[in-house]
PDB file of N, CA and C in Angstrom:
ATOM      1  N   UNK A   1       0.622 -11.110  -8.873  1.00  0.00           N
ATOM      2  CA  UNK A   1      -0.142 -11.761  -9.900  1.00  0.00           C
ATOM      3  C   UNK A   1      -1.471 -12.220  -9.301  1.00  0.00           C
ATOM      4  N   UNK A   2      -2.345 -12.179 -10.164  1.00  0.00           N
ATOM      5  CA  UNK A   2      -3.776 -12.798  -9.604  1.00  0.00           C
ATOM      6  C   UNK A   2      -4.052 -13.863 -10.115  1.00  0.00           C
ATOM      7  N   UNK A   3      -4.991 -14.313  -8.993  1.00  0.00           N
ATOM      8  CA  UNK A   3      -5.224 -15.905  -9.133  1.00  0.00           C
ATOM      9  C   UNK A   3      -6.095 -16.117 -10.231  1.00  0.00           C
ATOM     10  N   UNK A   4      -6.249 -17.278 -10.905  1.00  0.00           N
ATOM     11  CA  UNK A   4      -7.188 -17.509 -12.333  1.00  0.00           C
ATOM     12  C   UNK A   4      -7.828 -18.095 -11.665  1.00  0.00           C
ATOM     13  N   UNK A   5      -9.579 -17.946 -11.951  1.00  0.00           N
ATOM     14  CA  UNK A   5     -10.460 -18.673 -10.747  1.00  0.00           C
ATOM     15  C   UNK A   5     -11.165 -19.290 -12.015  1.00  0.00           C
ATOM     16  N   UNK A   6     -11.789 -20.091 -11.668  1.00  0.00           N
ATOM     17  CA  UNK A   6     -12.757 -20.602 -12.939  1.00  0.00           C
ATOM     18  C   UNK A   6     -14.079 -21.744 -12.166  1.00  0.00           C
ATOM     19  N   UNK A   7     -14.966 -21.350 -12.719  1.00  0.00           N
ATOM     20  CA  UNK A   7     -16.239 -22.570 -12.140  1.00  0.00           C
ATOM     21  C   UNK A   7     -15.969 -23.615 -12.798  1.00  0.00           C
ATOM     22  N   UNK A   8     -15.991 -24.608 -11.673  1.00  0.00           N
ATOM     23  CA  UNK A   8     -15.968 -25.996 -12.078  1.00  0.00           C
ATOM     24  C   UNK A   8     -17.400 -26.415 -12.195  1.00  0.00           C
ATOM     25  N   UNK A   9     -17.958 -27.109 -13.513  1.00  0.00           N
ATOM     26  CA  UNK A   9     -19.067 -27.020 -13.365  1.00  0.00           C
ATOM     27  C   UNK A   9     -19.790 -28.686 -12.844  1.00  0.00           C
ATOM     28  N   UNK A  10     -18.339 -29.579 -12.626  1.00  0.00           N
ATOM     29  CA  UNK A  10     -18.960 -31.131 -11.854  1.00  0.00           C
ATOM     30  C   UNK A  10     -19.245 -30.911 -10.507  1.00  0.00           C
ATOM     31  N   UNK A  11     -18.214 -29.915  -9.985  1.00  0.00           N
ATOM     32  CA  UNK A  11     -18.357 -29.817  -8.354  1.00  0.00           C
ATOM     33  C   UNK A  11     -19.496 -28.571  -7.904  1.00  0.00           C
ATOM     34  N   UNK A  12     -19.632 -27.579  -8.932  1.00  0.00           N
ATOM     35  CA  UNK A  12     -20.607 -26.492  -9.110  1.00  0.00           C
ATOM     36  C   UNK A  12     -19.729 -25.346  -7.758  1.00  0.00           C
ATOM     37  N   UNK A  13     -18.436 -25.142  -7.787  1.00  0.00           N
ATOM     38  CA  UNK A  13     -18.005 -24.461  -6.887  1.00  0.00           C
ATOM     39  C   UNK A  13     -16.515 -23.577  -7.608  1.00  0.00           C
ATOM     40  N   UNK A  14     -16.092 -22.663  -7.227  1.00  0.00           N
ATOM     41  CA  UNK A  14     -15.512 -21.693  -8.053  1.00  0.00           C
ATOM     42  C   UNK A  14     -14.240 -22.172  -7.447  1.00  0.00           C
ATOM     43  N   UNK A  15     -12.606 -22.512  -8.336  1.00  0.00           N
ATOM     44  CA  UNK A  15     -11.769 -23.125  -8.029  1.00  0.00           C
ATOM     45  C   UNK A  15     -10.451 -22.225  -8.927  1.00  0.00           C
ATOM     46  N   UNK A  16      -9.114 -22.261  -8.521  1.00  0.00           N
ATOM     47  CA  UNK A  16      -8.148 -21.116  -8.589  1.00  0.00           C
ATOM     48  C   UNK A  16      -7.238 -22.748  -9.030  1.00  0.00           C
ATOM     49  N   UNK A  17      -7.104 -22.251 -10.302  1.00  0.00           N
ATOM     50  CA  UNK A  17      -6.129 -22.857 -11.581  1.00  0.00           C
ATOM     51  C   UNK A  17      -4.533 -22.640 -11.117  1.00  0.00           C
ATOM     52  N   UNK A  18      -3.985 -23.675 -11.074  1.00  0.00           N
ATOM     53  CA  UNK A  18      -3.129 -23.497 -10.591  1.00  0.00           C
ATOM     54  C   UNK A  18      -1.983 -23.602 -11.992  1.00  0.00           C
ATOM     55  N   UNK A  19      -1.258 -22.583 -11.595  1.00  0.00           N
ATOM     56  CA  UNK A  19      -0.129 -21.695 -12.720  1.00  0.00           C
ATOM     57  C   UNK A  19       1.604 -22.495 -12.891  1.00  0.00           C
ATOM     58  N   UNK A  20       1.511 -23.153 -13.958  1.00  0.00           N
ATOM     59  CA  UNK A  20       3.173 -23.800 -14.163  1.00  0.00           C
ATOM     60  C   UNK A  20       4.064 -22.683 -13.923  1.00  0.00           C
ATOM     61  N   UNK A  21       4.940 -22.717 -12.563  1.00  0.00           N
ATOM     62  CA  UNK A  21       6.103 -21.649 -13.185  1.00  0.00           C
ATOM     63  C   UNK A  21       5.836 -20.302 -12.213  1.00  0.00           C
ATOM     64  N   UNK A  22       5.045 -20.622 -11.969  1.00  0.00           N
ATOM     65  CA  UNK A  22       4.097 -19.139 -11.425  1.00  0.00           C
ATOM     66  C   UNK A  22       5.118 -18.451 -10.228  1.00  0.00           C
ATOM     67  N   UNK A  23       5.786 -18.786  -9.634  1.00  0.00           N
ATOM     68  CA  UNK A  23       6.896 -17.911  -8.967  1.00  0.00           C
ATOM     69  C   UNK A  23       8.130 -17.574  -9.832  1.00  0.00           C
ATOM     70  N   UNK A  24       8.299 -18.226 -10.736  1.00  0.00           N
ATOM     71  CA  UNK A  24       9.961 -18.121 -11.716  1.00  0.00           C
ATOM     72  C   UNK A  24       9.024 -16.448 -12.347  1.00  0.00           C
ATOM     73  N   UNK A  25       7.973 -16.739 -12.851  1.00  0.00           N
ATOM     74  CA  UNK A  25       6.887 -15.802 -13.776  1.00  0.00           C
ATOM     75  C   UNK A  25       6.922 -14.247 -12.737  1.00  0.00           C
ATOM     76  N   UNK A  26       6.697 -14.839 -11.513  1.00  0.00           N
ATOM     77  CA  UNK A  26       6.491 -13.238 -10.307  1.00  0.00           C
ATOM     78  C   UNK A  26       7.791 -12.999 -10.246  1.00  0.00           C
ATOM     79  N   UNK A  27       9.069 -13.774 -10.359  1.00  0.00           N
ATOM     80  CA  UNK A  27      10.088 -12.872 -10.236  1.00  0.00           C
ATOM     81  C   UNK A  27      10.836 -12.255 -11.514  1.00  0.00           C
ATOM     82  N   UNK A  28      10.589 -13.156 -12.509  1.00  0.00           N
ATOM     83  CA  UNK A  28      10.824 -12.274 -14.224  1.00  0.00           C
ATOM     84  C   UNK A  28      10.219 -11.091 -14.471  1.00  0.00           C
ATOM     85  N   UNK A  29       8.543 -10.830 -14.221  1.00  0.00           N
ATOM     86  CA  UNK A  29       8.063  -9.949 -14.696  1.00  0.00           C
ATOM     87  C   UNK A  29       8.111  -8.598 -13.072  1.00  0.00           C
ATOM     88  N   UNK A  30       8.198  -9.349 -12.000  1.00  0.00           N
ATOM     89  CA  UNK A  30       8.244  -8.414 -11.020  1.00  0.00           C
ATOM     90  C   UNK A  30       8.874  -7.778 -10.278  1.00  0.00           C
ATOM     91  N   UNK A  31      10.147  -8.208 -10.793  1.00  0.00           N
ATOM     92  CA  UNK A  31      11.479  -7.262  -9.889  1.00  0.00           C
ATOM     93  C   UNK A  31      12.352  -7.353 -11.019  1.00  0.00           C
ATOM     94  N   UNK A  32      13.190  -6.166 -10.896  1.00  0.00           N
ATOM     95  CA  UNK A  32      14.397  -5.369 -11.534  1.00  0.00           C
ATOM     96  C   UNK A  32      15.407  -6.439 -12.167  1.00  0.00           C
ATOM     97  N   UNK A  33      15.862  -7.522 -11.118  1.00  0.00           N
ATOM     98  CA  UNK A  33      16.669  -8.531 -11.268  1.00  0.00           C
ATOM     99  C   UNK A  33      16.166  -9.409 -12.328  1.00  0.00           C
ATOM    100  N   UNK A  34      15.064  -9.926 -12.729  1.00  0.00           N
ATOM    101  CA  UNK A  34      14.234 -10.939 -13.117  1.00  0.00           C
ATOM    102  C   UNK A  34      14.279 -10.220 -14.488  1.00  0.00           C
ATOM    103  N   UNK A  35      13.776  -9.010 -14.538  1.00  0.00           N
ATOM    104  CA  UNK A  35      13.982  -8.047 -16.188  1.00  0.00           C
ATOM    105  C   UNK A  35      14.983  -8.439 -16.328  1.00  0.00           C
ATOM    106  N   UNK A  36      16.325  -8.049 -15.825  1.00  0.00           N
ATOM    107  CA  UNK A  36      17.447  -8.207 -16.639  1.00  0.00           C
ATOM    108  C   UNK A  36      18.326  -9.565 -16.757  1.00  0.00           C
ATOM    109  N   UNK A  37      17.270 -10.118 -15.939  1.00  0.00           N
ATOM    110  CA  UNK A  37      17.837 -12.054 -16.563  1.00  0.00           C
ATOM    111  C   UNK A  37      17.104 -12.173 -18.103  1.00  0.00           C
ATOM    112  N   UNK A  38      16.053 -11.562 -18.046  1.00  0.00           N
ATOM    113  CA  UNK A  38      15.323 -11.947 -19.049  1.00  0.00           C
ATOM    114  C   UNK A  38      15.661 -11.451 -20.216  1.00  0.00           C
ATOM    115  N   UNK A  39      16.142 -10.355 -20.397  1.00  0.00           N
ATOM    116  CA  UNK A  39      16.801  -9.766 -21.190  1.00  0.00           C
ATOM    117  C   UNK A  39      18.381 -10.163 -21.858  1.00  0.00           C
ATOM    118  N   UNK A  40      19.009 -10.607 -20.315  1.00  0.00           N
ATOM    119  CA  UNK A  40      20.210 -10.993 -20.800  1.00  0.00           C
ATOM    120  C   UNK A  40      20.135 -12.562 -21.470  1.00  0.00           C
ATOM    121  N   UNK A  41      19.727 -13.358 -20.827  1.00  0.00           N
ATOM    122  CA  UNK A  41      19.281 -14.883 -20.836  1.00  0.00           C
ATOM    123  C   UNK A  41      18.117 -15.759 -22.307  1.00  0.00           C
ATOM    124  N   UNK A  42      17.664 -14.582 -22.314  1.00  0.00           N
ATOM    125  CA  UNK A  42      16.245 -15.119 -23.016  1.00  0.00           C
ATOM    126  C   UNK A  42      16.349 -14.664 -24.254  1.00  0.00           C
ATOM    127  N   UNK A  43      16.247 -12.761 -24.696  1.00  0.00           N
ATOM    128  CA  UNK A  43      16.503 -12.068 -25.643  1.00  0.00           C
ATOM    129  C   UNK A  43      17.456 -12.206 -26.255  1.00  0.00           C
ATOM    130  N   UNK A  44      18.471 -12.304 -25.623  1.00  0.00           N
ATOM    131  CA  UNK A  44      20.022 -11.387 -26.425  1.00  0.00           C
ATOM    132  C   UNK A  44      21.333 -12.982 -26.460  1.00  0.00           C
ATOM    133  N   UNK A  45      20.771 -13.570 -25.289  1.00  0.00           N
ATOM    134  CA  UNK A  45      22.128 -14.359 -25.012  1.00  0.00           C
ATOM    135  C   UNK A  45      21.944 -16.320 -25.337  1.00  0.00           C
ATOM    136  N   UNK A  46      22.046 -16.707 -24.598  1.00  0.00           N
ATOM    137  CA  UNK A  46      21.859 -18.280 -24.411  1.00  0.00           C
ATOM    138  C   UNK A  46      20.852 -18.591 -25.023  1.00  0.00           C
ATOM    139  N   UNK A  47      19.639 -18.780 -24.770  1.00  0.00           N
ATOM    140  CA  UNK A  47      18.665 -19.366 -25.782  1.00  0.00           C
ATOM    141  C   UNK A  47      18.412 -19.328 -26.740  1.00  0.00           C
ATOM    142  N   UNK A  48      18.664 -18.177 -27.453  1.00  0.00           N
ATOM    143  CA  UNK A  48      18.530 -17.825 -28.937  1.00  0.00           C
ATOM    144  C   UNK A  48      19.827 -18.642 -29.789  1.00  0.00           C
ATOM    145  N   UNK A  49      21.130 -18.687 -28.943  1.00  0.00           N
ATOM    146  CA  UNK A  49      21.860 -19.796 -29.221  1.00  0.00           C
ATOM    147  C   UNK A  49      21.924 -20.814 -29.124  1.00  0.00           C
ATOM    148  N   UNK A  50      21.314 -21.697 -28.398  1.00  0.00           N
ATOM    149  CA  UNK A  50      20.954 -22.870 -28.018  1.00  0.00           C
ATOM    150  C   UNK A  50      20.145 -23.369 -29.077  1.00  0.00           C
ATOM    151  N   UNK A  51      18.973 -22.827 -29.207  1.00  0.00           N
ATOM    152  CA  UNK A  51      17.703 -22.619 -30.118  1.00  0.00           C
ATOM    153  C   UNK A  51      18.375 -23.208 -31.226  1.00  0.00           C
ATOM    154  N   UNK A  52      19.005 -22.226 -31.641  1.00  0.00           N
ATOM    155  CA  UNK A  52      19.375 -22.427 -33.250  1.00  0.00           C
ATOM    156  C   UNK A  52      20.337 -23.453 -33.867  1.00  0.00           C
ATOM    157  N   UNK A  53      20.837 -23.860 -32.204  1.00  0.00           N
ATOM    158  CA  UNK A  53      22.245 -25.333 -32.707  1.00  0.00           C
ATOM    159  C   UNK A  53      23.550 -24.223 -32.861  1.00  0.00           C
TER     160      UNK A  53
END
């Protein structure tokens, strides 16, 4: 994943936003294992039940 950089314009110097989650995020979207939590966990299983009561 790449860093989000953004100018700060009080300090006038270019600064990297820091990301909630941002390793749970590199291993959901970036390895094999992380797809199929997401799929099983998120899509199909527990939350959508939870969600709804």
């Amino acid at each position: 994943m790449e860093d989000i950089r953004y100018y700060n314009r009080y300090t006038g110097r270019e600064e990297r936003e820091q990301v909630l989650g941002e390793k749970y995020m590199q291993w959901i979207y970036g390895t094999a294992s992380g797809k199929a939590a997401l799929h099983v966990l998120i899509k199909r299983g527990v939350f959508p039940v939870c969600w709804v009561g």
